[in-house]
N, C-alpha and C. Protein backbone atom coordinates (compact mmCIF):
# COMPACT_ATOMS: atom_id res chain seq x y z
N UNK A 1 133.78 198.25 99.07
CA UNK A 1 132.36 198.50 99.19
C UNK A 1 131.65 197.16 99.31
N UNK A 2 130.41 197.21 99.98
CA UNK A 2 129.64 195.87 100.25
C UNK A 2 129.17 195.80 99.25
N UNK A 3 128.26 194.37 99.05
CA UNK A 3 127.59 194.57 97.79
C UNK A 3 126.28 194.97 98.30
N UNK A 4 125.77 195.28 99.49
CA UNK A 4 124.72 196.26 100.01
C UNK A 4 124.62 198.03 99.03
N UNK A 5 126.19 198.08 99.61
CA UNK A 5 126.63 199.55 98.83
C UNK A 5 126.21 199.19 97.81
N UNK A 6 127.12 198.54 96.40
CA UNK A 6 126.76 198.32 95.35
C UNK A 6 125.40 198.28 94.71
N UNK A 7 124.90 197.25 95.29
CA UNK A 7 124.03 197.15 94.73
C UNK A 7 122.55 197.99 95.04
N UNK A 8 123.01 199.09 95.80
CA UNK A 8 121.73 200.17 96.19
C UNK A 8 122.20 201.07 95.57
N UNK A 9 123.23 201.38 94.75
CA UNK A 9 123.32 202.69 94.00
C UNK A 9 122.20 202.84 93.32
N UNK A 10 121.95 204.43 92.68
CA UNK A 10 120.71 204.61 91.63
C UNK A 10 121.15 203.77 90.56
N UNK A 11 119.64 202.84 89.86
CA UNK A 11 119.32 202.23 88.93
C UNK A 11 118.72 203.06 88.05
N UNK A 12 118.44 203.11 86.89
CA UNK A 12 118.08 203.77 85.90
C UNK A 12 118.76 203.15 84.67
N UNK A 13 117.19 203.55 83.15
CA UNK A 13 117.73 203.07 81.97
C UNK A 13 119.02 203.86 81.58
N UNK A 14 119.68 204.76 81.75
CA UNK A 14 120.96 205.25 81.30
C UNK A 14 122.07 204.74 81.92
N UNK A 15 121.66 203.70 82.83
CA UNK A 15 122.96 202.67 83.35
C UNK A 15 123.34 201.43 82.53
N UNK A 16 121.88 201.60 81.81
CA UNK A 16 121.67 200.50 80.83
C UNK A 16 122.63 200.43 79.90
N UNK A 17 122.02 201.79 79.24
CA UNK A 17 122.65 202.29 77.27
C UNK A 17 123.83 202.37 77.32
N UNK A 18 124.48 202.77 78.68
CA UNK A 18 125.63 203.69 78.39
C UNK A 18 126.96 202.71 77.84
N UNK A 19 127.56 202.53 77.42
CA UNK A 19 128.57 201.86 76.93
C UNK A 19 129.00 201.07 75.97
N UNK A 20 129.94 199.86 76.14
CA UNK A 20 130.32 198.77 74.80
C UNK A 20 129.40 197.96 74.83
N UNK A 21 128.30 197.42 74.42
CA UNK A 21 127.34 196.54 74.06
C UNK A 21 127.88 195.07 73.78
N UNK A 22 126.87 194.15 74.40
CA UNK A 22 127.59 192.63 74.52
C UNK A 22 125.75 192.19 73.04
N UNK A 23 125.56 191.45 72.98
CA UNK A 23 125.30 190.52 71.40
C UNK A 23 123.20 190.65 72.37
N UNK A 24 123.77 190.57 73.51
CA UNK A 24 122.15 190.86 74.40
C UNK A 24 121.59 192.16 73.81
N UNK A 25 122.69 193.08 73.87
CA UNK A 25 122.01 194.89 74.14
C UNK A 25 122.46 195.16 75.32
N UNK A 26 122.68 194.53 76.50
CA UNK A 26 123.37 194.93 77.67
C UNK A 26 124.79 195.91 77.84
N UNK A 27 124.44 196.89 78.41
CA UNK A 27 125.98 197.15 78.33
C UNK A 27 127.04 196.77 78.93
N UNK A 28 128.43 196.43 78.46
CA UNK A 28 129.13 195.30 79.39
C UNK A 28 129.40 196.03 80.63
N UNK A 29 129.87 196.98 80.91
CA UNK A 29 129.88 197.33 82.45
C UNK A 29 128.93 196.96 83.46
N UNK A 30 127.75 197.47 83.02
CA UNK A 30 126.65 196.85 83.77
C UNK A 30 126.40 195.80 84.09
N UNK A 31 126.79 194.80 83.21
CA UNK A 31 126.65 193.26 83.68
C UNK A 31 127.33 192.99 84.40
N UNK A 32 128.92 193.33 83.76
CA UNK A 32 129.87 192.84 85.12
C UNK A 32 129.42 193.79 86.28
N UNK A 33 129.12 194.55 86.70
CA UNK A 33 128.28 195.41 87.84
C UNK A 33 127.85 194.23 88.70
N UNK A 34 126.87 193.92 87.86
CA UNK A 34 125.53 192.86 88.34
C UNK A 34 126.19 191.62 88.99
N UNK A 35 127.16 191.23 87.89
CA UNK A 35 128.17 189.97 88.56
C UNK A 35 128.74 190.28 89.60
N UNK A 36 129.62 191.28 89.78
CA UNK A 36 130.48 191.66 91.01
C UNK A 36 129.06 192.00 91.94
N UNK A 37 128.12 191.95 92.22
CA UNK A 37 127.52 192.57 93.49
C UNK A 37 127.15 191.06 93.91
N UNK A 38 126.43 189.79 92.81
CA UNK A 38 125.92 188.93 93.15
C UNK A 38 127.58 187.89 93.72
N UNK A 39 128.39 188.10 93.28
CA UNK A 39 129.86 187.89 93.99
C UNK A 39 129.91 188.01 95.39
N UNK A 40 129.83 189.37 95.54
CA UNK A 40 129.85 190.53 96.77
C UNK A 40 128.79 189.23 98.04
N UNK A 41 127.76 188.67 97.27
CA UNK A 41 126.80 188.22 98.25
C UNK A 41 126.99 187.35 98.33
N UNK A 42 127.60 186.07 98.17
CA UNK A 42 128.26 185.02 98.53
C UNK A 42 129.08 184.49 99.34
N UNK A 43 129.24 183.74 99.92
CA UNK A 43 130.19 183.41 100.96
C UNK A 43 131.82 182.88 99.91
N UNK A 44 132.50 182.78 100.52
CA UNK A 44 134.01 182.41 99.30
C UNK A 44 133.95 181.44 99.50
N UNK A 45 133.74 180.78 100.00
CA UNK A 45 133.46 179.20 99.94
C UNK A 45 132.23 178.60 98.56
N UNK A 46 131.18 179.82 98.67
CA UNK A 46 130.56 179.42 97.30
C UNK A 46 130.76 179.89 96.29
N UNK A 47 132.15 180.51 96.44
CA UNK A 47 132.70 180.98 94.60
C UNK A 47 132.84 180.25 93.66
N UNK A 48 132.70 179.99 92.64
CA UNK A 48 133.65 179.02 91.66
C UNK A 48 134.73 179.38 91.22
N UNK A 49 135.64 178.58 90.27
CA UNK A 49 136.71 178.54 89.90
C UNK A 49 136.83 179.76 89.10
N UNK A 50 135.33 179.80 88.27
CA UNK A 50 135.22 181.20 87.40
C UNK A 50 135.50 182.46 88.41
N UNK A 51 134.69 182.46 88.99
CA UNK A 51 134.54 183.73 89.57
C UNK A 51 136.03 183.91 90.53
N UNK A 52 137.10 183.30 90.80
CA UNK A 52 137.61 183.36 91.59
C UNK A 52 139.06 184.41 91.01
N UNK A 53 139.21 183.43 89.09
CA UNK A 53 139.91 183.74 88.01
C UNK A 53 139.41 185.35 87.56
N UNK A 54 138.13 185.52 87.75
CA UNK A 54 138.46 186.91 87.21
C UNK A 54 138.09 188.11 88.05
């Protein structure tokens, strides 16, 4: 999936709540969500070492 796809799915606060909670209130799925789409929009040339590892 693009991160076009991704990141146009429905948003809503129950994408928020739903899950294991990180020390923010965020739920961790969702963040990594957020990471993998802003990934998705990058060229691989501007990945880092982080993002490449996980």
């Amino acid at each position: 999936m693009t991160a076009l796809g991704v990141g146009s799915t429905p948003r809503h606060e129950g994408s928020r709540c739903i899950g294991q909670k990180t020390y923010g209130g965020e739920a961790t799925g969702h963040k990594e969500g957020c990471r993998i789409v802003d990934m998705l929009g990058r060229k691989k040339a501007d990945l880092t070492d982080e993002d490449v590892a996980t």
